[in-house]
C-alpha atoms as a PDB file:
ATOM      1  CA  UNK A   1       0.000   0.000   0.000  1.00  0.00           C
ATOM      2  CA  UNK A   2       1.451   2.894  -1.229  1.00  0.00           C
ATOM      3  CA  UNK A   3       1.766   6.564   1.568  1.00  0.00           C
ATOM      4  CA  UNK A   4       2.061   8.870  -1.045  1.00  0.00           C
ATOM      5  CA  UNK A   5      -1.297  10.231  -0.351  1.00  0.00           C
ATOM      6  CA  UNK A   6      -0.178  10.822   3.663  1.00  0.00           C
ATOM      7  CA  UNK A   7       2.609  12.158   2.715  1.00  0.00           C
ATOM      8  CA  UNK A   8       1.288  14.430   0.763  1.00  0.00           C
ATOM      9  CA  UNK A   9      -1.274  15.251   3.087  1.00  0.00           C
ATOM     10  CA  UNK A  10       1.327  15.310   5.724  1.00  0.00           C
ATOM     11  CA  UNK A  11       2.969  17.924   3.601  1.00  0.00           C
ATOM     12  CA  UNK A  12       0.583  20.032   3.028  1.00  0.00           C
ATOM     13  CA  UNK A  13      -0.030  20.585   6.631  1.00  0.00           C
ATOM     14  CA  UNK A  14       3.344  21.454   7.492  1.00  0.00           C
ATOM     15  CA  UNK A  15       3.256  23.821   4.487  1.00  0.00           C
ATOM     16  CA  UNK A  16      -0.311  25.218   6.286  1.00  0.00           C
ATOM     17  CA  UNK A  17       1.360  25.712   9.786  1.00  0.00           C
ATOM     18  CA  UNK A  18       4.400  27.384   8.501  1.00  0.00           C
ATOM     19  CA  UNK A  19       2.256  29.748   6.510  1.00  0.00           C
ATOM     20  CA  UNK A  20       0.366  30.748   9.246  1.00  0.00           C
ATOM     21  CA  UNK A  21       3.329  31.348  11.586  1.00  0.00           C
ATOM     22  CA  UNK A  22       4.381  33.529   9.058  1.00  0.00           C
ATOM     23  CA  UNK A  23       1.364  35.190   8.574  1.00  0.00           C
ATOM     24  CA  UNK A  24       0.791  35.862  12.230  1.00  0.00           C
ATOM     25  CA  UNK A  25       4.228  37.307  12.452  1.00  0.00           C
ATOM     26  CA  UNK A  26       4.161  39.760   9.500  1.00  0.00           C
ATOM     27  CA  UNK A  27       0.845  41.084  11.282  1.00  0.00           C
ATOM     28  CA  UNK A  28       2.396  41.966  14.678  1.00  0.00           C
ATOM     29  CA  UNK A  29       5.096  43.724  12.586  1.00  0.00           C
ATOM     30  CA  UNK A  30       2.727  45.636  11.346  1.00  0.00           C
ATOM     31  CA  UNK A  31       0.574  46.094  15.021  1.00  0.00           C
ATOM     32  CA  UNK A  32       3.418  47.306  16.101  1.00  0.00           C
ATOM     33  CA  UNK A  33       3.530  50.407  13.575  1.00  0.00           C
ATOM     34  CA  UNK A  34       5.715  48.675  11.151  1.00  0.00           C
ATOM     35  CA  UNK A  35       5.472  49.712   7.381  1.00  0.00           C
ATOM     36  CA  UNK A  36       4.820  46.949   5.012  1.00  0.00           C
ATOM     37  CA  UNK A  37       8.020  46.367   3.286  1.00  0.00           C
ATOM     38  CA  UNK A  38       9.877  46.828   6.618  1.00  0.00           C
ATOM     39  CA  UNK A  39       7.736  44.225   8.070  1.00  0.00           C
ATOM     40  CA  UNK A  40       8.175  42.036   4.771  1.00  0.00           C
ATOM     41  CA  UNK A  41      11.649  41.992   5.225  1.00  0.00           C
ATOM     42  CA  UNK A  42      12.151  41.723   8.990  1.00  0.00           C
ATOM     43  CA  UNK A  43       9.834  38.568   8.809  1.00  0.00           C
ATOM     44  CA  UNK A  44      11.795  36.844   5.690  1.00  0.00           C
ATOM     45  CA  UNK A  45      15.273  37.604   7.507  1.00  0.00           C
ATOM     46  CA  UNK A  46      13.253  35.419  10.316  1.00  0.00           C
ATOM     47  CA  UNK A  47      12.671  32.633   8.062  1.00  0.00           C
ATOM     48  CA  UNK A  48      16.298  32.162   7.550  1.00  0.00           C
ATOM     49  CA  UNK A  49      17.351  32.512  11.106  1.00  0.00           C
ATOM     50  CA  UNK A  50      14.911  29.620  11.733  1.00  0.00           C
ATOM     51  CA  UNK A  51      14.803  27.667   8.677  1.00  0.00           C
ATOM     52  CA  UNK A  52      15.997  24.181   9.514  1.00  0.00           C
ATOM     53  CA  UNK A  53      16.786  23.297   5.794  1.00  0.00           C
ATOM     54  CA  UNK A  54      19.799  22.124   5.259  1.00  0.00           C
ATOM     55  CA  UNK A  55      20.553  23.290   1.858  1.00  0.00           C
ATOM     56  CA  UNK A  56      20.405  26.658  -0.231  1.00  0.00           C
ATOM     57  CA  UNK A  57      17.842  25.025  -2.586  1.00  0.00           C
ATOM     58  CA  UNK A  58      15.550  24.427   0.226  1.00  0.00           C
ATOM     59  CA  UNK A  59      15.776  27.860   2.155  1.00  0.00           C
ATOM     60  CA  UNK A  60      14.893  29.206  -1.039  1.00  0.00           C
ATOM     61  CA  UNK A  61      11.725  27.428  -1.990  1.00  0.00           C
ATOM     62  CA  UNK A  62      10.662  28.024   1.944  1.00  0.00           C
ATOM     63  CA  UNK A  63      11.882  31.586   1.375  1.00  0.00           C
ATOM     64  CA  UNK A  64       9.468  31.998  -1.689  1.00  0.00           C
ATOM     65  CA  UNK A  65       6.959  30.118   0.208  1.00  0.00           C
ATOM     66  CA  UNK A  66       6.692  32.868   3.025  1.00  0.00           C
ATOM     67  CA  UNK A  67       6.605  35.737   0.475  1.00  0.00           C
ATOM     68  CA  UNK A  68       3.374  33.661  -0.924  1.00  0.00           C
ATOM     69  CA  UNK A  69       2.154  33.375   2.363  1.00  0.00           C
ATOM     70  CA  UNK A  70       2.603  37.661   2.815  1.00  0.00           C
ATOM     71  CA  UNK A  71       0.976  38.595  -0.266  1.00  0.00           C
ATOM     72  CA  UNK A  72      -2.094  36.476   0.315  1.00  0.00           C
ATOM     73  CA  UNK A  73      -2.770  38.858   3.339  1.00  0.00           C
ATOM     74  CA  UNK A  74      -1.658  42.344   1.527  1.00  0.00           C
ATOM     75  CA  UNK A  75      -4.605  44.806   1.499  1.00  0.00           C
ATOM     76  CA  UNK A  76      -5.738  46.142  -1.824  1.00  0.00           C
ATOM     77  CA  UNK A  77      -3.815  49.139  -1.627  1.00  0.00           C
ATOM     78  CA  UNK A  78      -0.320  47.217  -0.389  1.00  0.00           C
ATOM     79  CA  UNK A  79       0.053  44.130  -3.212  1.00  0.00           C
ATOM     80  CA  UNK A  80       2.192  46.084  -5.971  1.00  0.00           C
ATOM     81  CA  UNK A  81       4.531  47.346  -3.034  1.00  0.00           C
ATOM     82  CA  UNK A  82       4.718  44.139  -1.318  1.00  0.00           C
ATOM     83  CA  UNK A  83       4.988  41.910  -4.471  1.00  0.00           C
ATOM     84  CA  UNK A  84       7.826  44.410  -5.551  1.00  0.00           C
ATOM     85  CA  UNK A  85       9.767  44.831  -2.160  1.00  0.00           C
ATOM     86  CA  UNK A  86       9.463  40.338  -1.617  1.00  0.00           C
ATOM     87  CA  UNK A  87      10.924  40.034  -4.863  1.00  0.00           C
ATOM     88  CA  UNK A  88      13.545  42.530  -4.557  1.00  0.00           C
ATOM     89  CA  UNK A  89      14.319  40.854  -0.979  1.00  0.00           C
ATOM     90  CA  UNK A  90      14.618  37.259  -2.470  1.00  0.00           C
ATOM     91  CA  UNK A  91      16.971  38.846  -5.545  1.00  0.00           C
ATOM     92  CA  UNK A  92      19.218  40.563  -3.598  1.00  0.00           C
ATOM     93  CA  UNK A  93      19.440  38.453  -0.301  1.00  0.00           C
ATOM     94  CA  UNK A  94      19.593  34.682  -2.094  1.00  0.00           C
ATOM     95  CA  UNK A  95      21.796  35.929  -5.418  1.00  0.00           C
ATOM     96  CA  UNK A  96      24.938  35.515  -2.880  1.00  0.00           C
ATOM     97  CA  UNK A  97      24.178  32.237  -2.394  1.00  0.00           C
ATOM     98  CA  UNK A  98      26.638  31.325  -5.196  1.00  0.00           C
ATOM     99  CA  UNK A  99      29.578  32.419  -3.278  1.00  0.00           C
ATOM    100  CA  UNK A 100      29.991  30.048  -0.708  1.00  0.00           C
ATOM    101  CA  UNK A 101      30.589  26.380  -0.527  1.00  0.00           C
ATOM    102  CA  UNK A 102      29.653  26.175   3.096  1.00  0.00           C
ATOM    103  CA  UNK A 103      26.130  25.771   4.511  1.00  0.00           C
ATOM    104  CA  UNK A 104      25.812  27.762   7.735  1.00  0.00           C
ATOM    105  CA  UNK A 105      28.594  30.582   6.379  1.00  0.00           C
ATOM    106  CA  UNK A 106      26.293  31.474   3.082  1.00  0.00           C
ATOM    107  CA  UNK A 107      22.906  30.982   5.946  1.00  0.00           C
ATOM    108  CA  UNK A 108      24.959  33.518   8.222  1.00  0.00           C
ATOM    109  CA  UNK A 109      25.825  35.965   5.068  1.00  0.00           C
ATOM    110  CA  UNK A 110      21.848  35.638   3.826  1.00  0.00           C
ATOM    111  CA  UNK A 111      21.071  36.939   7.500  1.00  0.00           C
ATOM    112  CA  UNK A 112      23.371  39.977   6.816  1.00  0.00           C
ATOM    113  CA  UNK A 113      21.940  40.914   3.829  1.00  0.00           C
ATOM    114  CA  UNK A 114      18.581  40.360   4.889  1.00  0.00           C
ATOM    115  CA  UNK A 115      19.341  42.791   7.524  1.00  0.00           C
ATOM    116  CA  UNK A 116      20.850  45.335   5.643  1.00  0.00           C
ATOM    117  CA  UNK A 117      18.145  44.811   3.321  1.00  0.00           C
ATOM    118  CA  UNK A 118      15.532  45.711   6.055  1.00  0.00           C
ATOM    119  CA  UNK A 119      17.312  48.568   7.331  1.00  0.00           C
ATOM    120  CA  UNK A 120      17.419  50.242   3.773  1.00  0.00           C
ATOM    121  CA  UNK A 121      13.671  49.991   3.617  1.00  0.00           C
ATOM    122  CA  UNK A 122      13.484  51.881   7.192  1.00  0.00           C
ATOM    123  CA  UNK A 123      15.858  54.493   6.349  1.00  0.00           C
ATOM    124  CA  UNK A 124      14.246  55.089   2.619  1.00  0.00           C
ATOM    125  CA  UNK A 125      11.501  57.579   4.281  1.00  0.00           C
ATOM    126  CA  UNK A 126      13.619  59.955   6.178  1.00  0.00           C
ATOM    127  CA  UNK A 127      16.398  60.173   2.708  1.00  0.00           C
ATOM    128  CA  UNK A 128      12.902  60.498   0.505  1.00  0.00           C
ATOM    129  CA  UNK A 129      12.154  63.270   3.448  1.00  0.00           C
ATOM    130  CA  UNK A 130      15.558  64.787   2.732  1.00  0.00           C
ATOM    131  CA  UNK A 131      15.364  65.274  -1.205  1.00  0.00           C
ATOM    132  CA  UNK A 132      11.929  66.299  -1.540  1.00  0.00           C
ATOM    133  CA  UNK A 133      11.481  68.751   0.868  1.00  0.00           C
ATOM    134  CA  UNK A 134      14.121  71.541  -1.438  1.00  0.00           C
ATOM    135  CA  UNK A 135      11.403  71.599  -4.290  1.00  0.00           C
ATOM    136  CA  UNK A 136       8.659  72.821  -1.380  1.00  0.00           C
ATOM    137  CA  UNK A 137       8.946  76.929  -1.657  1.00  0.00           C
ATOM    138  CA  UNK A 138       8.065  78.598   1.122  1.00  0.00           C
ATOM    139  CA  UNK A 139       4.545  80.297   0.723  1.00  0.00           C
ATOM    140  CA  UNK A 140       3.796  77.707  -1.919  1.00  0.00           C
ATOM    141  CA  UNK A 141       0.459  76.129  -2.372  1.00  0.00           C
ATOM    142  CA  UNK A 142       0.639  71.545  -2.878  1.00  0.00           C
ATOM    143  CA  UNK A 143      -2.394  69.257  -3.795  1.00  0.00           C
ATOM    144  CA  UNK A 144      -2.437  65.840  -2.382  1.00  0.00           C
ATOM    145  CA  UNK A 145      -3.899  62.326  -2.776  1.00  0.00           C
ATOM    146  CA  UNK A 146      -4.144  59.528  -0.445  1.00  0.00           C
ATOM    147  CA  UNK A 147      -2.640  58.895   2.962  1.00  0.00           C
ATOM    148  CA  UNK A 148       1.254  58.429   1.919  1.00  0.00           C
ATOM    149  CA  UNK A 149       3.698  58.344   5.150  1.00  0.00           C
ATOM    150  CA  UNK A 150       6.573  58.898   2.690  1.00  0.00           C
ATOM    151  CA  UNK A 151       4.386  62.231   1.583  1.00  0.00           C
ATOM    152  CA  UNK A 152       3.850  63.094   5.587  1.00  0.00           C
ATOM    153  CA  UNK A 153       7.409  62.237   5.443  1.00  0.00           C
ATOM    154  CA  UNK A 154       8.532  65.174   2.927  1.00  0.00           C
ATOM    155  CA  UNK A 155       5.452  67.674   4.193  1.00  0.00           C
ATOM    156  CA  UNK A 156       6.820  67.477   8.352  1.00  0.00           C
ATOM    157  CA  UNK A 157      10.505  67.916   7.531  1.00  0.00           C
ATOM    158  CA  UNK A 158       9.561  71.228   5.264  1.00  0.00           C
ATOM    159  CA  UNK A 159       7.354  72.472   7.899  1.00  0.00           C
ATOM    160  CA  UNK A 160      10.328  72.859  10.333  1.00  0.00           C
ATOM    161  CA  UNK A 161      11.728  75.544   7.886  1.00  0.00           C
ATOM    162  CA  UNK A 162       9.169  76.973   5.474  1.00  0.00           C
ATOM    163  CA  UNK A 163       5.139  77.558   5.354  1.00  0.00           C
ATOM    164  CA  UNK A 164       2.912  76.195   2.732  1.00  0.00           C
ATOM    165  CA  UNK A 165      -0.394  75.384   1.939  1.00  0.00           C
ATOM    166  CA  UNK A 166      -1.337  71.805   1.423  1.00  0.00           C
ATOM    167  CA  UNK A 167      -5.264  70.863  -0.376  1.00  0.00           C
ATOM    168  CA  UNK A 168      -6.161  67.195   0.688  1.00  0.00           C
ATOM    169  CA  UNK A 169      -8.428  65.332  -0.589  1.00  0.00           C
ATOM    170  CA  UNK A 170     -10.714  63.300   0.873  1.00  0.00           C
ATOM    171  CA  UNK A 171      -9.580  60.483  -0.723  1.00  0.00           C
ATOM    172  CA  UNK A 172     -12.961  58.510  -1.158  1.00  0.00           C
ATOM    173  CA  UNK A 173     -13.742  55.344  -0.946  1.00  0.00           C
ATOM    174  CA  UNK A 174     -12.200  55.435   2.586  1.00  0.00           C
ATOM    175  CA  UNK A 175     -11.843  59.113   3.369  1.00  0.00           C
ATOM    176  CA  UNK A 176      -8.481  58.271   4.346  1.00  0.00           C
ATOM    177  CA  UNK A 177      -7.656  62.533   3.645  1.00  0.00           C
ATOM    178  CA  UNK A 178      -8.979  63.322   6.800  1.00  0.00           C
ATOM    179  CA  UNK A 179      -6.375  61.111   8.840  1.00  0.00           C
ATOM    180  CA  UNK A 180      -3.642  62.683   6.762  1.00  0.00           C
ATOM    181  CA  UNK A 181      -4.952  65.803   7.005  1.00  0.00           C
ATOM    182  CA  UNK A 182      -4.842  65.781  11.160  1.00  0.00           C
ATOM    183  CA  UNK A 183      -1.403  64.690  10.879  1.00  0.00           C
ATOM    184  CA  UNK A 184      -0.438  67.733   8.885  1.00  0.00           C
ATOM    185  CA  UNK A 185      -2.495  70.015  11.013  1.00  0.00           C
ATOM    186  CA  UNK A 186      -0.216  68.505  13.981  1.00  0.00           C
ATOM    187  CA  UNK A 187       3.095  69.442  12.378  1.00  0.00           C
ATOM    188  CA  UNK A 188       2.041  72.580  11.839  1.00  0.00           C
ATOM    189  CA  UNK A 189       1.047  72.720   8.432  1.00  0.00           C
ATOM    190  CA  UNK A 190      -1.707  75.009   6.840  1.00  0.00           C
ATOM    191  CA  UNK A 191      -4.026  71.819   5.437  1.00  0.00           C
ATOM    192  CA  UNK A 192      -7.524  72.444   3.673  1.00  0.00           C
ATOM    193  CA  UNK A 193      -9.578  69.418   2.415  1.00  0.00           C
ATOM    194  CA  UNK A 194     -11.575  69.181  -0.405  1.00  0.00           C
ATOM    195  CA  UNK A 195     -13.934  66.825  -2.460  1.00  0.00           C
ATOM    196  CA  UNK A 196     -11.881  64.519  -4.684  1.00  0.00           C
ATOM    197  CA  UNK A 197     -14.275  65.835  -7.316  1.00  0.00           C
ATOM    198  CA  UNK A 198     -13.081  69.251  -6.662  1.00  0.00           C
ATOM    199  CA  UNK A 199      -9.696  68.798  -7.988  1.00  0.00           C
ATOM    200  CA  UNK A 200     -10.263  70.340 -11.449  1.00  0.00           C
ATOM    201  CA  UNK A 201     -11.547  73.263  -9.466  1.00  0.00           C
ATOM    202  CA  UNK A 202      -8.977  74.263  -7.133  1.00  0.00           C
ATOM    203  CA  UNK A 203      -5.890  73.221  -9.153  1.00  0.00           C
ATOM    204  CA  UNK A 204      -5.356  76.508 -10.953  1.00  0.00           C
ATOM    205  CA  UNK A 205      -4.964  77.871  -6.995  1.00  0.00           C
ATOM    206  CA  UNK A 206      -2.266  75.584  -6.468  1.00  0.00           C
ATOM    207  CA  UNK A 207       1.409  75.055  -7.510  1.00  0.00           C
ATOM    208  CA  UNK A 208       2.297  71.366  -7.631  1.00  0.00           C
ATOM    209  CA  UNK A 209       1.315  67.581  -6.841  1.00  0.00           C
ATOM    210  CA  UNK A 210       2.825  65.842  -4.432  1.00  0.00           C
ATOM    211  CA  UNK A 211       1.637  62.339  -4.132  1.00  0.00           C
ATOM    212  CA  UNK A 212       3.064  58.872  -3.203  1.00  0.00           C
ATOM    213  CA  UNK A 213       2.909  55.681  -4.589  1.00  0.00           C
ATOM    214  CA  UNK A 214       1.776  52.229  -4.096  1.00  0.00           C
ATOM    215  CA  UNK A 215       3.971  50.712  -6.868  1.00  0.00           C
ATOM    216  CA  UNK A 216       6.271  51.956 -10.032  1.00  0.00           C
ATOM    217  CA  UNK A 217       5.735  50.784 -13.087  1.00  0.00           C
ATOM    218  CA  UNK A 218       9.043  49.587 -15.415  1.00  0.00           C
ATOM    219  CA  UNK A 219       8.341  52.462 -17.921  1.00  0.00           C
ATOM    220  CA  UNK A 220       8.547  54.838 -14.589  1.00  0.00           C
ATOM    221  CA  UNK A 221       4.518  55.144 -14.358  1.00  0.00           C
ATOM    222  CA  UNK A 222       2.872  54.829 -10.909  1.00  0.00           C
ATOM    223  CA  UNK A 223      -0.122  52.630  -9.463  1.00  0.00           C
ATOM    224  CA  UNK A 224      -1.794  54.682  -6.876  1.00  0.00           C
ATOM    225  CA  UNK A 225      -4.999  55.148  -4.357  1.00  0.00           C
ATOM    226  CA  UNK A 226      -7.400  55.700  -7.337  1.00  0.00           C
ATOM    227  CA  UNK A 227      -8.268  58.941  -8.248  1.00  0.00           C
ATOM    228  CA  UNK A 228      -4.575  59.917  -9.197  1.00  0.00           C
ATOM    229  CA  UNK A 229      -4.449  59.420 -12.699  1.00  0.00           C
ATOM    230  CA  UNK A 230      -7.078  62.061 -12.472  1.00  0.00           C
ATOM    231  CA  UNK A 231      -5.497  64.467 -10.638  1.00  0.00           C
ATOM    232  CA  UNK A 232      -2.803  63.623 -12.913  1.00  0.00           C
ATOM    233  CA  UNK A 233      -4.540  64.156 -15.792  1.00  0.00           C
ATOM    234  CA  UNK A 234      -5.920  67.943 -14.567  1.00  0.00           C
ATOM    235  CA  UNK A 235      -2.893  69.120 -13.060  1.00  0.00           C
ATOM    236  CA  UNK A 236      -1.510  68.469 -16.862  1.00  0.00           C
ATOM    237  CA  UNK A 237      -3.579  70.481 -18.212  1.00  0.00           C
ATOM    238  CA  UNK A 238      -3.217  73.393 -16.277  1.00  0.00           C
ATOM    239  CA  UNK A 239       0.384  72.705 -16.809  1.00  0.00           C
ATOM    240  CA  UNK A 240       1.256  72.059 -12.937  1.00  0.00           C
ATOM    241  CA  UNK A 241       4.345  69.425 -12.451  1.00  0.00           C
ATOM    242  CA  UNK A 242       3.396  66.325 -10.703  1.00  0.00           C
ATOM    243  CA  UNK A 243       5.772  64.922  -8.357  1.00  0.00           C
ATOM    244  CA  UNK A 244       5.982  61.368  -6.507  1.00  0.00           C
ATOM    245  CA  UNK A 245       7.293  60.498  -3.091  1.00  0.00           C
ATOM    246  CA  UNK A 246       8.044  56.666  -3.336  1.00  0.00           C
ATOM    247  CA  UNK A 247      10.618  54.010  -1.765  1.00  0.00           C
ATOM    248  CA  UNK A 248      12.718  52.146  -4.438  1.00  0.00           C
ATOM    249  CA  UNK A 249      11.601  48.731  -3.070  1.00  0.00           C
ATOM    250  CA  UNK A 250       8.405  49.784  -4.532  1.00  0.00           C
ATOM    251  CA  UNK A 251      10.027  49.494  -8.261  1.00  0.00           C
ATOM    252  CA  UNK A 252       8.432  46.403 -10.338  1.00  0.00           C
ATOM    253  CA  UNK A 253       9.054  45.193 -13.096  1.00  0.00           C
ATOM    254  CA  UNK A 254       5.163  45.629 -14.617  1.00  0.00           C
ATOM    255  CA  UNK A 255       4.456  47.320 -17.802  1.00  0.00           C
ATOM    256  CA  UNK A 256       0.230  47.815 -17.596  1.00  0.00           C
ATOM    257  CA  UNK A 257      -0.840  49.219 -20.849  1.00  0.00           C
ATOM    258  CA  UNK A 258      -4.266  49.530 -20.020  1.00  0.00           C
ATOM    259  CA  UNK A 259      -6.347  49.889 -16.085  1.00  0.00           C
ATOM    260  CA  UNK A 260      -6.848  46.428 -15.948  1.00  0.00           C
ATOM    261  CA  UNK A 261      -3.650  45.176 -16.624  1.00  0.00           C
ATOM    262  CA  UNK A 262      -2.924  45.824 -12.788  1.00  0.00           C
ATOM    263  CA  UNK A 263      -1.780  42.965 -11.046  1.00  0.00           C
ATOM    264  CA  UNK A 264      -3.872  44.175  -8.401  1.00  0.00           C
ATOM    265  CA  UNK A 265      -7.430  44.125  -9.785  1.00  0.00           C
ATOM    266  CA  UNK A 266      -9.701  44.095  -6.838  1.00  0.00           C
ATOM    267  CA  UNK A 267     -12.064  46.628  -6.086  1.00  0.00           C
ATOM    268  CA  UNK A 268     -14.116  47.725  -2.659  1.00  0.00           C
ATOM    269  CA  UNK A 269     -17.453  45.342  -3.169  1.00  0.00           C
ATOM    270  CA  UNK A 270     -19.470  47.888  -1.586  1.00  0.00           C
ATOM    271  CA  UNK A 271     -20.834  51.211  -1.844  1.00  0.00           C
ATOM    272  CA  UNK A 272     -18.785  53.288   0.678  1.00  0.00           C
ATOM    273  CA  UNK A 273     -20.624  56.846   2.041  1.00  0.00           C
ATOM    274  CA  UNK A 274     -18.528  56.785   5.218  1.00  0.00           C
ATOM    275  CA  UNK A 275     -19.729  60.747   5.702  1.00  0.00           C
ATOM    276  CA  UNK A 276     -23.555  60.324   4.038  1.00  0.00           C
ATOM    277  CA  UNK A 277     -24.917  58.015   6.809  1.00  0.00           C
ATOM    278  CA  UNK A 278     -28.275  59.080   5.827  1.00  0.00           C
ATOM    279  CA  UNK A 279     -27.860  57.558   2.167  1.00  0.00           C
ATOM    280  CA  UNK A 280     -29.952  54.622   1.084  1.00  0.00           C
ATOM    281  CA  UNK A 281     -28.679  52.729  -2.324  1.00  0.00           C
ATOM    282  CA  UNK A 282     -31.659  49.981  -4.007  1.00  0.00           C
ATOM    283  CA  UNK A 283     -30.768  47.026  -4.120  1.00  0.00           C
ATOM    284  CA  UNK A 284     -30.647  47.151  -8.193  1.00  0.00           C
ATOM    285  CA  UNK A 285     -27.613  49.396  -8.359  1.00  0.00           C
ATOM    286  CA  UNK A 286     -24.383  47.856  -8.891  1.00  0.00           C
ATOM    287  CA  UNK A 287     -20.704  49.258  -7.602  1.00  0.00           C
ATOM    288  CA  UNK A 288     -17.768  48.922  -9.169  1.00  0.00           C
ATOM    289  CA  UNK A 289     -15.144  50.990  -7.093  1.00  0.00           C
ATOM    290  CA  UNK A 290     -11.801  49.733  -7.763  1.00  0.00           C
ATOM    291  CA  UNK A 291      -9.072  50.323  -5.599  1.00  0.00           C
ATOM    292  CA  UNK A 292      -5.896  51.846  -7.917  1.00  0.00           C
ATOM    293  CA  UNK A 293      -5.240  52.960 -10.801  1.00  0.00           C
ATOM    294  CA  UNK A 294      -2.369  53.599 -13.250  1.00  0.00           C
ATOM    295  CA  UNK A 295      -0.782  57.000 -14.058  1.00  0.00           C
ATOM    296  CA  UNK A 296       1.402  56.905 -17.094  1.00  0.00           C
ATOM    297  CA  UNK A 297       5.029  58.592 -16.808  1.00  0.00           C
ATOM    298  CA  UNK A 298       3.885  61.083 -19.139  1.00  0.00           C
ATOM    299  CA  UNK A 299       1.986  62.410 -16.585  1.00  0.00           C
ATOM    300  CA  UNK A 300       4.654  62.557 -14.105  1.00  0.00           C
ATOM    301  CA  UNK A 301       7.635  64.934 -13.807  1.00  0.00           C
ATOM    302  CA  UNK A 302      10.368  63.697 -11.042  1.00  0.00           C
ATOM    303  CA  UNK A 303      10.126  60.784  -8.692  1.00  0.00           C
ATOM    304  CA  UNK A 304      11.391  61.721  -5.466  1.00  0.00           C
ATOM    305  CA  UNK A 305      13.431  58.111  -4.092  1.00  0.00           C
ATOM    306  CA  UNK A 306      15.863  57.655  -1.544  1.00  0.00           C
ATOM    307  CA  UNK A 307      18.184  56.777  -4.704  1.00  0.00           C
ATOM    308  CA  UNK A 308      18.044  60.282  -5.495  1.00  0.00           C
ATOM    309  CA  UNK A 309      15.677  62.459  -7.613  1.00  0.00           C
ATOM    310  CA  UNK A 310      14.859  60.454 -10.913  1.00  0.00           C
ATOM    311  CA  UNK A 311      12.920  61.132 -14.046  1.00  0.00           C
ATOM    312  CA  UNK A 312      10.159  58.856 -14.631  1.00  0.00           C
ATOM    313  CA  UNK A 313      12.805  57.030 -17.798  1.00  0.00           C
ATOM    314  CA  UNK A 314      15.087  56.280 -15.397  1.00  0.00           C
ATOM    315  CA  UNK A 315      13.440  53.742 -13.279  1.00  0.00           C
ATOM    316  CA  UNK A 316      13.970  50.758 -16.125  1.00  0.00           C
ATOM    317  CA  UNK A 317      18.127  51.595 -15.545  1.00  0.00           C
ATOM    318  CA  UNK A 318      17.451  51.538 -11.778  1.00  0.00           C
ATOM    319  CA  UNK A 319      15.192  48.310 -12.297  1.00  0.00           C
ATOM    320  CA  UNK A 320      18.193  46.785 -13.834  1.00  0.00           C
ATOM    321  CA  UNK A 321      20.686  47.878 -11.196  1.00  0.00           C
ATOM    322  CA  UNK A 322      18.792  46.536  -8.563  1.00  0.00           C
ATOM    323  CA  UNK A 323      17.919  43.306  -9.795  1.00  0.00           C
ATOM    324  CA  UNK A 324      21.793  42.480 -11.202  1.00  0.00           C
END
């Protein structure tokens, strides 16, 4: 009688335990205040400390298992990032493998450079902080998108030096302007929020765009909360630049063409009137509010990145540098 079948089952319940270890790890990281990437990193570094496998070939399939395991939890608004910054981790932690013939001194090198890797994620927001504050002008007037930290980033280090004006919006489906918005208020910024659909409105008041990103495109465009390709598209025309606050971790190597070539295609299954309590929607009316969209590089003028201050064409050289 053949125990292929317990094995396999056998298997596949060691496979589901490890998952959820790693699971319930990445999500105290992030209780405890960590970003996503940070916490990506900190709990694949983990992996390796622990991993019992006894060769290279195994960490890495248990390795690649984990970053599965992550990216089934990711949020809507946090797969591009995380699929980017696991797949960055894996390149540039496991491609030293090659250079040693002995077990536990390649494991011990793979713990350094998954440690290094994690503490260039945590330092990315405070160098991002650093560049882009110098294009903020003192008296000048910024429209935002979204709820960015890397943007709250760049907006608290300039307030220590300069004021400005900064229009929020609300950032529907989850009004998540109005949290960003208190957070500018409490560093001292100037902060006025406005309807999302008021952005064609006010932008002639304003001087730039500053928004972040939840992924970069190869060809150096950006997925984002959606809503940005429009504010995108009307700052454009009224000839205002368009800048982006975003980590390099967050570069992938995607090339949408179209909206739904996202890799992230969900979309909130509900109708969302967080601040209309009093609306009622028939039951005959059906939603489609998806979550991101894409914002081609024409639309963009500089990425601010803690590699430095890059035009949207020079991501694909960066792309390459990081994944040699």
């Amino acid at each position: 009688m053949s125990n292929e079948p317990f094995q396999n089952g056998y298997e596949q319940n060691v496979s589901s335990v490890f998952q959820k270890s790693v699971i319930e790890l990445f999500e105290r990281h992030l209780k405890a205040g960590s970003a996503y990437a940070p916490a990506a990193a900190s709990v694949l570094t983990e992996v390796i400390k622990s991993s019992e496998e006894e060769t290279i070939m195994g960490l890495e399939v248990q390795l690649k298992q984990a970053a599965d395991a992550i990216l089934k939890t990711a949020p809507m608004t946090a797969f591009v990032s995380l699929k980017a910054s696991t797949e960055l981790f894996l390149r540039f932690v496991i491609r030293t493998s090659l250079e040693f013939s002995d077990f536990e001194e390649c494991k011990r090198r793979l713990i350094e450079r998954g440690e290094y890797f994690k503490g260039r994620t945590e330092a990315s927001r405070d160098k991002i902080a650093q560049v882009g504050e110098r294009f903020i002008q003192d008296g000048s007037v910024i429209l935002t998108h979204g709820n960015s930290r890397v943007v709250a980033a760049v907006f608290e280090r300039a307030a220590k030096t300069k004021r400005f004006r900064v229009y929020v919006t609300e950032s529907r489906p989850d009004g998540s302007g109005y949290s960003f918005a208190e957070r500018l208020l409490s560093a001292g910024v100037s902060v006025t929020i406005i309807l999302d659909s008021s952005v064609g409105f006010i932008m002639d008041q304003v001087d730039s765009v500053l928004v972040g990103a939840e992924g970069v495109a190869e060809n150096g465009g950006i997925v984002n909360r959606i809503g940005s390709l429009q504010v995108a598209l009307v700052a454009s025309s009224y000839n205002k630049p368009v800048f982006v606050a975003v980590e390099s971790y967050k570069f992938s190597r995607i090339y949408p063409l179209r909206q739904r070539d996202l890799p992230c295609s969900d979309k909130y299954k509900e109708p969302w009137h967080p601040l209309l309590p009093e609306v009622t929607v028939s039951k005959g009316i059906q939603f489609e509010n998806p979550a991101s969209d894409f914002t081609p590089p024409s639309l963009i003028s500089l990425l601010f990145t803690d590699l430095g201050v890059l035009t949207p064409a020079a991501v694909s050289d960066e792309l390459i540098r990081l994944y040699q």
